[in-house]
Protein backbone atom coordinates (compact mmCIF):
# COMPACT_ATOMS: atom_id res chain seq x y z
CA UNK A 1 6.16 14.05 5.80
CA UNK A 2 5.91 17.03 3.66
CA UNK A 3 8.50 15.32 1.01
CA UNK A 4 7.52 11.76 1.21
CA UNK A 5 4.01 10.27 -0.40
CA UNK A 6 3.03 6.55 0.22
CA UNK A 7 1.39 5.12 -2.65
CA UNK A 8 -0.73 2.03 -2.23
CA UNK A 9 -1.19 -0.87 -4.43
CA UNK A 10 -4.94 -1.75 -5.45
CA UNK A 11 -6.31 -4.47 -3.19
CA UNK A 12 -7.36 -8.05 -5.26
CA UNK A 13 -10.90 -8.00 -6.37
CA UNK A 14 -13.60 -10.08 -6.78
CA UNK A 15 -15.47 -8.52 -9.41
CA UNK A 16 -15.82 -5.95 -12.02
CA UNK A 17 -12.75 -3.94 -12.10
CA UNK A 18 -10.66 -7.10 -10.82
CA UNK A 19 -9.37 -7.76 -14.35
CA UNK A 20 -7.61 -4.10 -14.56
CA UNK A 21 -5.81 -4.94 -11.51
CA UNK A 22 -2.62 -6.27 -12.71
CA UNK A 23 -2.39 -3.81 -14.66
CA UNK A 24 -3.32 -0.64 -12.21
CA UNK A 25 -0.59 -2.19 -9.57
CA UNK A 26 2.30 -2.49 -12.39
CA UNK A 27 1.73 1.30 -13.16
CA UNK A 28 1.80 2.43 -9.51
CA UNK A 29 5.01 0.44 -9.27
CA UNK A 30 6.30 2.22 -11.80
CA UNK A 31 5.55 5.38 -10.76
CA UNK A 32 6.73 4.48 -7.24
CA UNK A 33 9.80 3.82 -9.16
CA UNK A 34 9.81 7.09 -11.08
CA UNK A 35 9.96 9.15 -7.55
CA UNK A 36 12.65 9.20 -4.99
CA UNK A 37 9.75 10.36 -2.28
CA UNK A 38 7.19 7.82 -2.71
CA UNK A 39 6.88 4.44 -0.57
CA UNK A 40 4.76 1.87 -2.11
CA UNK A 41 2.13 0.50 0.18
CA UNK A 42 1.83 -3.37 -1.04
CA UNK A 43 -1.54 -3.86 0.10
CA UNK A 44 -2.32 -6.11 -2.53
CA UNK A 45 0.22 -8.72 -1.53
CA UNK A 46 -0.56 -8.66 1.91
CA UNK A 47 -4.04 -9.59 1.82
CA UNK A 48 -4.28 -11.40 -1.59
CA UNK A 49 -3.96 -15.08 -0.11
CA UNK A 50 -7.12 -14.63 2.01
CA UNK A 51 -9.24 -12.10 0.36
CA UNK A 52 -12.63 -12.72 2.05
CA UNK A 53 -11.39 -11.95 5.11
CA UNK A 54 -9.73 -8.59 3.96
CA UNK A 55 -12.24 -7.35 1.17
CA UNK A 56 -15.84 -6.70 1.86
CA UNK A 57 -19.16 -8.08 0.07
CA UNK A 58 -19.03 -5.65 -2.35
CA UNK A 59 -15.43 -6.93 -3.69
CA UNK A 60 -13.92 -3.79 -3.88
CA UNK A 61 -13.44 -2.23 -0.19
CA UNK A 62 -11.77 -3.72 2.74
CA UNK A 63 -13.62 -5.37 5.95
CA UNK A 64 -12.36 -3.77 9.17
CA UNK A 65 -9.82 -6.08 9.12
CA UNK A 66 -8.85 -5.43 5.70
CA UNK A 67 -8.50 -1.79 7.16
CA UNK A 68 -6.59 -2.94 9.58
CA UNK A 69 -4.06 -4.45 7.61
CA UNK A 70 -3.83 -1.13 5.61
CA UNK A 71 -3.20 0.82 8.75
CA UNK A 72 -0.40 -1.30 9.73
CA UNK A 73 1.20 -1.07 6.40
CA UNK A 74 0.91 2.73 6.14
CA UNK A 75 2.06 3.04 9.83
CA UNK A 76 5.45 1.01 8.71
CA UNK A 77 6.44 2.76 5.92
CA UNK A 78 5.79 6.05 7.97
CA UNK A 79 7.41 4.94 10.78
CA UNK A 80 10.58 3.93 8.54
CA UNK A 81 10.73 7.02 6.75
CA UNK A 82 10.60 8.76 10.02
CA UNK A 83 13.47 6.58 11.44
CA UNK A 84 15.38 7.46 8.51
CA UNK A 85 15.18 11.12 8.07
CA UNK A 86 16.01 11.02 12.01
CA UNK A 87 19.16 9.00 11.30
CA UNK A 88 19.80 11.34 8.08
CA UNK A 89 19.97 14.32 10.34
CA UNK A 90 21.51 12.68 13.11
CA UNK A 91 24.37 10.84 11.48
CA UNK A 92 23.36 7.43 13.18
């Protein structure tokens, strides 16, 4: 994966910093955009309609299911850039 970089939305936040986080996620898109190797990671979306479950007490980490859910996402978008270099180099 020497060529490809996952980039990962900030997570929704209860506090503090939560206001910047509109704002943090629209640059990383567009940076995402910018670079033919990067994946974005939408954590954001994928946890955003039931944050206490997927952001800790301190509204800023995720709860080990929160973590869990970050995993997954980062093991997709590995797994289909891996599928597609192998079909890239394989011609299927």
């Amino acid at each position: 994966l020497h060529d490809a970089l996952p980039i990962s939305k900030a997570p929704p936040q209860e506090a503090g910093w939560a206001a910047n986080v509109p704002l943090a996620n629209a640059e990383i898109e567009a940076t995402v955009g910018r670079y033919k190797q990067t994946t974005l990671i939408d954590f954001y979306s994928a946890v955003v309609g039931n944050v206490n479950a997927h952001i800790g007490p301190d509204g800023v980490h995720p709860t080990v299911v929160g973590y869990g859910v970050l995993a997954n996402l980062w093991s997709n978008a590995i797994t289909s850039y891996v599928k597609a270099i192998n079909s890239s180099t394989t011609g299927n």
